[in-house]
N, C-alpha and C. Protein backbone atom coordinates (compact mmCIF):
# COMPACT_ATOMS: atom_id res chain seq x y z
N UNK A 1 7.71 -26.25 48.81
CA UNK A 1 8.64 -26.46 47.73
C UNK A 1 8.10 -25.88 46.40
N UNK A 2 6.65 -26.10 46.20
CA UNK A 2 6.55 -26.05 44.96
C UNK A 2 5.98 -23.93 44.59
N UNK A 3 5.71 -23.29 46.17
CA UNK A 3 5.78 -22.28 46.16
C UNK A 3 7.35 -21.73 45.99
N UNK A 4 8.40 -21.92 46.29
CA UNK A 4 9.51 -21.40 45.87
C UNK A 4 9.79 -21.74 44.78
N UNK A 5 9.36 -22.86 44.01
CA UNK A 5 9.74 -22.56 42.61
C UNK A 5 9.19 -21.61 41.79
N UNK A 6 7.93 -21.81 42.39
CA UNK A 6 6.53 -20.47 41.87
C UNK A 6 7.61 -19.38 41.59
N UNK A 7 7.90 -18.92 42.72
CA UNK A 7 8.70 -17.32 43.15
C UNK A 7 9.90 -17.65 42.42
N UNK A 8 10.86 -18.70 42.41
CA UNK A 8 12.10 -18.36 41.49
C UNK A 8 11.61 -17.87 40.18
N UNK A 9 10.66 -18.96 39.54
CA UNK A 9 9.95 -18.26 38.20
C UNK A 9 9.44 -17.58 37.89
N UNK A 10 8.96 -17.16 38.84
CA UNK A 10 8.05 -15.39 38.91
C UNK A 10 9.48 -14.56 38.57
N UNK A 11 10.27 -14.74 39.61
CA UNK A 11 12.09 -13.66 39.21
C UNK A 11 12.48 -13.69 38.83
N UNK A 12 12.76 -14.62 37.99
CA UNK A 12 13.42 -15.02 36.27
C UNK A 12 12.79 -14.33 35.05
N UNK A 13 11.35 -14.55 35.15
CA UNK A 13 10.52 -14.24 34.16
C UNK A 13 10.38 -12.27 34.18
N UNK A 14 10.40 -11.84 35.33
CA UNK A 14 10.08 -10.30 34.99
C UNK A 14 11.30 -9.47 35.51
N UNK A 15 12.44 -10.45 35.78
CA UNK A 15 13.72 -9.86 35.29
C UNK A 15 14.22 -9.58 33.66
N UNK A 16 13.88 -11.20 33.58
CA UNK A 16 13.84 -11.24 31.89
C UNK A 16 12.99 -10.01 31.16
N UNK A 17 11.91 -9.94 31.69
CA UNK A 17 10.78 -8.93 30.62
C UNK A 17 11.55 -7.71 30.65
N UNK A 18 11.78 -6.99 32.25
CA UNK A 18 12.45 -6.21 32.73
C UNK A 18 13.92 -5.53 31.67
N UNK A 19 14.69 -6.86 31.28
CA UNK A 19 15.51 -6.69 30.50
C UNK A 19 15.52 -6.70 29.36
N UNK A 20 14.16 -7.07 29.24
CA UNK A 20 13.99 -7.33 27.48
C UNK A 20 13.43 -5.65 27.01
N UNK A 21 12.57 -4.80 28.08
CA UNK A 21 12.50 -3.42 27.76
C UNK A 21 13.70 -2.67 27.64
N UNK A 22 14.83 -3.11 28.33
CA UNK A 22 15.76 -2.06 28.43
C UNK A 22 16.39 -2.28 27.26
N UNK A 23 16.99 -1.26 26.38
CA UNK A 23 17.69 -1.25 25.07
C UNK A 23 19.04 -1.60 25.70
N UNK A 24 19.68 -0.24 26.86
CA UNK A 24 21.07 -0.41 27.02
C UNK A 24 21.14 -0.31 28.32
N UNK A 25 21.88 -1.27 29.17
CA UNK A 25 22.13 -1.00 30.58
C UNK A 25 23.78 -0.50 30.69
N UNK A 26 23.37 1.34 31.46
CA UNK A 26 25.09 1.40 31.51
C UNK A 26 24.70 1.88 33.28
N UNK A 27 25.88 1.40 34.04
CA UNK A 27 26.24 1.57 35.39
C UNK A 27 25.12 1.35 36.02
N UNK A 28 24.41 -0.09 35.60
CA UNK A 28 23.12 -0.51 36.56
C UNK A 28 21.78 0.01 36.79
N UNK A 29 21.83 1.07 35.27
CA UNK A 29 20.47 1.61 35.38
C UNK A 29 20.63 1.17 33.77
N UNK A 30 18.86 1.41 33.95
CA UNK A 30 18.06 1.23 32.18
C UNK A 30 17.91 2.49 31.60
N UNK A 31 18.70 2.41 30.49
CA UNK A 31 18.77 3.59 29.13
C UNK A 31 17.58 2.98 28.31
N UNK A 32 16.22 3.87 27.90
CA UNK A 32 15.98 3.52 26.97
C UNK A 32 15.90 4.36 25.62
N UNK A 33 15.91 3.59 24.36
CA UNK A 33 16.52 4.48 23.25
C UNK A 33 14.81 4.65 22.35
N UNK A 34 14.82 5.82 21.90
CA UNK A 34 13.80 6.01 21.32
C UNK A 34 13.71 5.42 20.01
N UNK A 35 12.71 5.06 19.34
CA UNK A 35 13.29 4.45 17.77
C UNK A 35 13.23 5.76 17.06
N UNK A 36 13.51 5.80 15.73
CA UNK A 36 14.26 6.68 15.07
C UNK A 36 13.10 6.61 14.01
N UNK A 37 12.61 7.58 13.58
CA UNK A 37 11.43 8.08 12.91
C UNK A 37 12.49 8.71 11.51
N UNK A 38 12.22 8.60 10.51
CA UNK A 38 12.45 8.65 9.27
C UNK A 38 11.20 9.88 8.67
N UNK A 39 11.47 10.74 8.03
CA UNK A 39 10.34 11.63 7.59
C UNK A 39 9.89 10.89 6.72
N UNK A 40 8.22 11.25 6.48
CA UNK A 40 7.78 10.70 5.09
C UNK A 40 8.42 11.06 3.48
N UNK A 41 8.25 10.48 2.48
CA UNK A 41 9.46 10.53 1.34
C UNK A 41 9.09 11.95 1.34
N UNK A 42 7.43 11.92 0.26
CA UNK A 42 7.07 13.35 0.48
C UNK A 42 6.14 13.46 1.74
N UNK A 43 5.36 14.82 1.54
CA UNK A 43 4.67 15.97 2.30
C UNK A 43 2.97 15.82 1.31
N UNK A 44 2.16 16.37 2.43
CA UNK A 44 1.15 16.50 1.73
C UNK A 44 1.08 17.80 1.09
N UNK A 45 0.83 18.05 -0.16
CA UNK A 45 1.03 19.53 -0.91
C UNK A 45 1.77 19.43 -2.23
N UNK A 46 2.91 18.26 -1.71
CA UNK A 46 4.05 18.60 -2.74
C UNK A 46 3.50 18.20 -3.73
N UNK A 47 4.33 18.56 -4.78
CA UNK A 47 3.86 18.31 -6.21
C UNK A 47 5.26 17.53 -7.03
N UNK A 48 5.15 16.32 -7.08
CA UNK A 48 5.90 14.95 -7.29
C UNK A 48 6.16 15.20 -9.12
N UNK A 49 7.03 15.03 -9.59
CA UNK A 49 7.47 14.93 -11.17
C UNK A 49 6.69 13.28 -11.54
N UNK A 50 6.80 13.66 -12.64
CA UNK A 50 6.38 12.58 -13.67
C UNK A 50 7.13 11.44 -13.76
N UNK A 51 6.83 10.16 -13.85
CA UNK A 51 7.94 9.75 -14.22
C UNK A 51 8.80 8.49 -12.99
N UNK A 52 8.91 9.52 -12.07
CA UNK A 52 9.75 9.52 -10.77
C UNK A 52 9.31 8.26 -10.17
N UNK A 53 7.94 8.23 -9.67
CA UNK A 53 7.33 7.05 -8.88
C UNK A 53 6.52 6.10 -9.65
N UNK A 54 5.96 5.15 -9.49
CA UNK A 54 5.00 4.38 -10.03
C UNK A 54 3.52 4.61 -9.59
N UNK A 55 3.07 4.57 -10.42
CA UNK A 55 1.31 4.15 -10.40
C UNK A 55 0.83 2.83 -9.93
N UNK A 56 -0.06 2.96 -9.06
CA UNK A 56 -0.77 2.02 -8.88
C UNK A 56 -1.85 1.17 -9.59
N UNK A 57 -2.03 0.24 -10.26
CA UNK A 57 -3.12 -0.07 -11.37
C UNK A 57 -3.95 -1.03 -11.17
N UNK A 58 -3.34 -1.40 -9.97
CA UNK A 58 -4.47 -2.60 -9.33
C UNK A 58 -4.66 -2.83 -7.64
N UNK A 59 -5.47 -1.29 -7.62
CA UNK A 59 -5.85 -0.81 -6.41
C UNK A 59 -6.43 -1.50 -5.60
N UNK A 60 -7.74 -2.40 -6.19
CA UNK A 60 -8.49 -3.50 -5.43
C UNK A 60 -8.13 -4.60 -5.25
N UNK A 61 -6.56 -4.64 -5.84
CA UNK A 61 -5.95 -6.07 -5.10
C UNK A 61 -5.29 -6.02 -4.48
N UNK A 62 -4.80 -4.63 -3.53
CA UNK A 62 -4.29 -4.43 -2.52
C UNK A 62 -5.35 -3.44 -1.19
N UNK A 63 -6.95 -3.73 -2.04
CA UNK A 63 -7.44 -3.73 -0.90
C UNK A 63 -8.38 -2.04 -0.72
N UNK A 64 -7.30 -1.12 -1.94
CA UNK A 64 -7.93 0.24 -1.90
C UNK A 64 -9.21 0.65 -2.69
N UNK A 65 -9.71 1.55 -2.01
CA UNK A 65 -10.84 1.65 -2.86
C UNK A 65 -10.66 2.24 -3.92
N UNK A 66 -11.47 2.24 -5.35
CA UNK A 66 -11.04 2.45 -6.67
C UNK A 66 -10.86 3.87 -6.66
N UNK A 67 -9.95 4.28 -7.75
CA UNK A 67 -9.11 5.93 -8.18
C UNK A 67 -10.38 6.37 -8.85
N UNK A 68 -10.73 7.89 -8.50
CA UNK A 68 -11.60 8.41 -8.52
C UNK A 68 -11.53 10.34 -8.61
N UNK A 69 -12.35 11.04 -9.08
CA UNK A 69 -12.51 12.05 -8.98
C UNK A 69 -11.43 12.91 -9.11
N UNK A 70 -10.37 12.49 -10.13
CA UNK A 70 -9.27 13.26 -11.00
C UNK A 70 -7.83 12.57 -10.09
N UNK A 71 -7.86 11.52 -9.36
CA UNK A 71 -7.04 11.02 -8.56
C UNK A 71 -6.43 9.51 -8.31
N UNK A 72 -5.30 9.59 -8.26
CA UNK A 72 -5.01 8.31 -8.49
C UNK A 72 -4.14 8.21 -7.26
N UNK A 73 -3.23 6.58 -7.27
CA UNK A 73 -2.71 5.94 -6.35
C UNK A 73 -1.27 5.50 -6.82
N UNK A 74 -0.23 6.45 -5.74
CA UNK A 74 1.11 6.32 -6.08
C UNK A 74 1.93 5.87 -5.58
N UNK A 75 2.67 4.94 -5.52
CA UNK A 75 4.07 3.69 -4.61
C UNK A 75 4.61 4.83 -4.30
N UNK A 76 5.27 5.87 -3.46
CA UNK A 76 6.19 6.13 -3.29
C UNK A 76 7.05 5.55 -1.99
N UNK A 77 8.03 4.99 -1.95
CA UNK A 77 9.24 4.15 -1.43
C UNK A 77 8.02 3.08 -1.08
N UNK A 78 8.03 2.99 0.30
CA UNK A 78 7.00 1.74 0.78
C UNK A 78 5.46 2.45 1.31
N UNK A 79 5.32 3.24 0.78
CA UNK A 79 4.31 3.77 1.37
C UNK A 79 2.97 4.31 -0.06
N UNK A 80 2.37 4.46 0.16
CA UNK A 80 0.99 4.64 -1.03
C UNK A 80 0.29 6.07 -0.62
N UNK A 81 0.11 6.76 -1.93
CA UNK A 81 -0.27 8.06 -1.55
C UNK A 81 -1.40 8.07 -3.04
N UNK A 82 -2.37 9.22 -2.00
CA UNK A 82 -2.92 9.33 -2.85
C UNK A 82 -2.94 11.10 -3.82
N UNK A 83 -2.96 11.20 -4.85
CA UNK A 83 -2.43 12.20 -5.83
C UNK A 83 -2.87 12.86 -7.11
N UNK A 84 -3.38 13.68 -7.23
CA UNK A 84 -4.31 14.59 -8.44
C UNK A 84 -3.38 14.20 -9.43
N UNK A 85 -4.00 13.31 -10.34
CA UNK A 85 -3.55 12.89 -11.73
C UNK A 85 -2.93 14.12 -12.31
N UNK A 86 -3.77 15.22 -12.96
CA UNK A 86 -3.46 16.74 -13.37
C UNK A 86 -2.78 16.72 -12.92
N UNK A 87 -2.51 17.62 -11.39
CA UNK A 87 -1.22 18.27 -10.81
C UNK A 87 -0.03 17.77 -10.54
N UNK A 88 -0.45 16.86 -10.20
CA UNK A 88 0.45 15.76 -9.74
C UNK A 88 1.07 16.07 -8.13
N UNK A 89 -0.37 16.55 -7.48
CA UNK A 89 0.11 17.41 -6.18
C UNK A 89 -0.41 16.27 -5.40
N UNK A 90 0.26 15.39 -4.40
CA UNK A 90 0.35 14.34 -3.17
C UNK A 90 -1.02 15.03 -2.41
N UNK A 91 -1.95 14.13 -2.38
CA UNK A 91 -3.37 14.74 -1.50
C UNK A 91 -3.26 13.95 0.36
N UNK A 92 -2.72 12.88 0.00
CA UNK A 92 -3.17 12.45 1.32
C UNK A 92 -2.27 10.78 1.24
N UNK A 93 -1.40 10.63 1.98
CA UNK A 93 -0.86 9.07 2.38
C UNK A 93 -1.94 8.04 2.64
N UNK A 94 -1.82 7.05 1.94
CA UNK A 94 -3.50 5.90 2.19
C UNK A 94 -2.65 4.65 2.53
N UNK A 95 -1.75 4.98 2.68
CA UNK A 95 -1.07 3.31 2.83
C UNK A 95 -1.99 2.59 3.94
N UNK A 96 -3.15 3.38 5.41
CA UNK A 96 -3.63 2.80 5.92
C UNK A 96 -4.44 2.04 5.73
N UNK A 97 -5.24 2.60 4.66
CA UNK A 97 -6.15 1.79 3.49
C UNK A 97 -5.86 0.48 3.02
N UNK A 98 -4.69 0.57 2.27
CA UNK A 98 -4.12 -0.50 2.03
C UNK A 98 -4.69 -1.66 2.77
N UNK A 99 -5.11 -3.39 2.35
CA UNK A 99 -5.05 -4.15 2.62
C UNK A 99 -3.61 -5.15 3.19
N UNK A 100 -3.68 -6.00 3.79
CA UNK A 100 -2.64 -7.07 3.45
C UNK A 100 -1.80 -7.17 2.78
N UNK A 101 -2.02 -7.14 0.88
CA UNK A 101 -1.27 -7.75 0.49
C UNK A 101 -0.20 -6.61 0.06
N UNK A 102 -0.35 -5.66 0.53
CA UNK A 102 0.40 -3.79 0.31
C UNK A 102 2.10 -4.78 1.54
N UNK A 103 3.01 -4.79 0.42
CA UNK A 103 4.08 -5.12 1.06
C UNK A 103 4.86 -3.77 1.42
């Protein structure tokens, strides 16, 4: 007895998982849908206007290491880049940097 319940719950459970991978079931098979990738705002290279995005001013309370060597730290949408003060040319995305409290 208590092995067939084993096995009903074993078939419940990785039907369930089973269905919980599939996005869309059409005519008894599993469609799955890729997620949808969004480009980054900018590119590494570009050269961002003044103005436009915000500065970062309190780098070590979200964890980054301090702005340095003609370069600073810029919000653009949800993501943090890092960016030649002068040029204002995007060097490199750091949002990985970022700590925790980087919402």
């Amino acid at each position: 007895m208590v092995r067939k319940i084993l096995f009903l719950l074993y078939l419940t459970t990785s039907a369930a998982a089973a269905q919980a991978q599939c996005r869309m079931a059409a005519a008894g098979s599993c469609v799955t849908v890729a997620p949808q990738r969004t480009p980054p705002p900018v590119a590494i290279g570009e050269v961002i206007s003044k103005g436009k995005y915000s500065m970062v001013m309190d780098a070590r309370w979200y964890g980054l290491p301090p702005a340095q060597d003609g370069w600073v730290y810029f919000r653009i949408e949800r993501d943090v880049y890092r960016v030649d003060y002068v040029t204002m040319t995007v060097l490199e995305r750091a949002t990985a940097e970022a700590g925790r409290n980087w919402p």
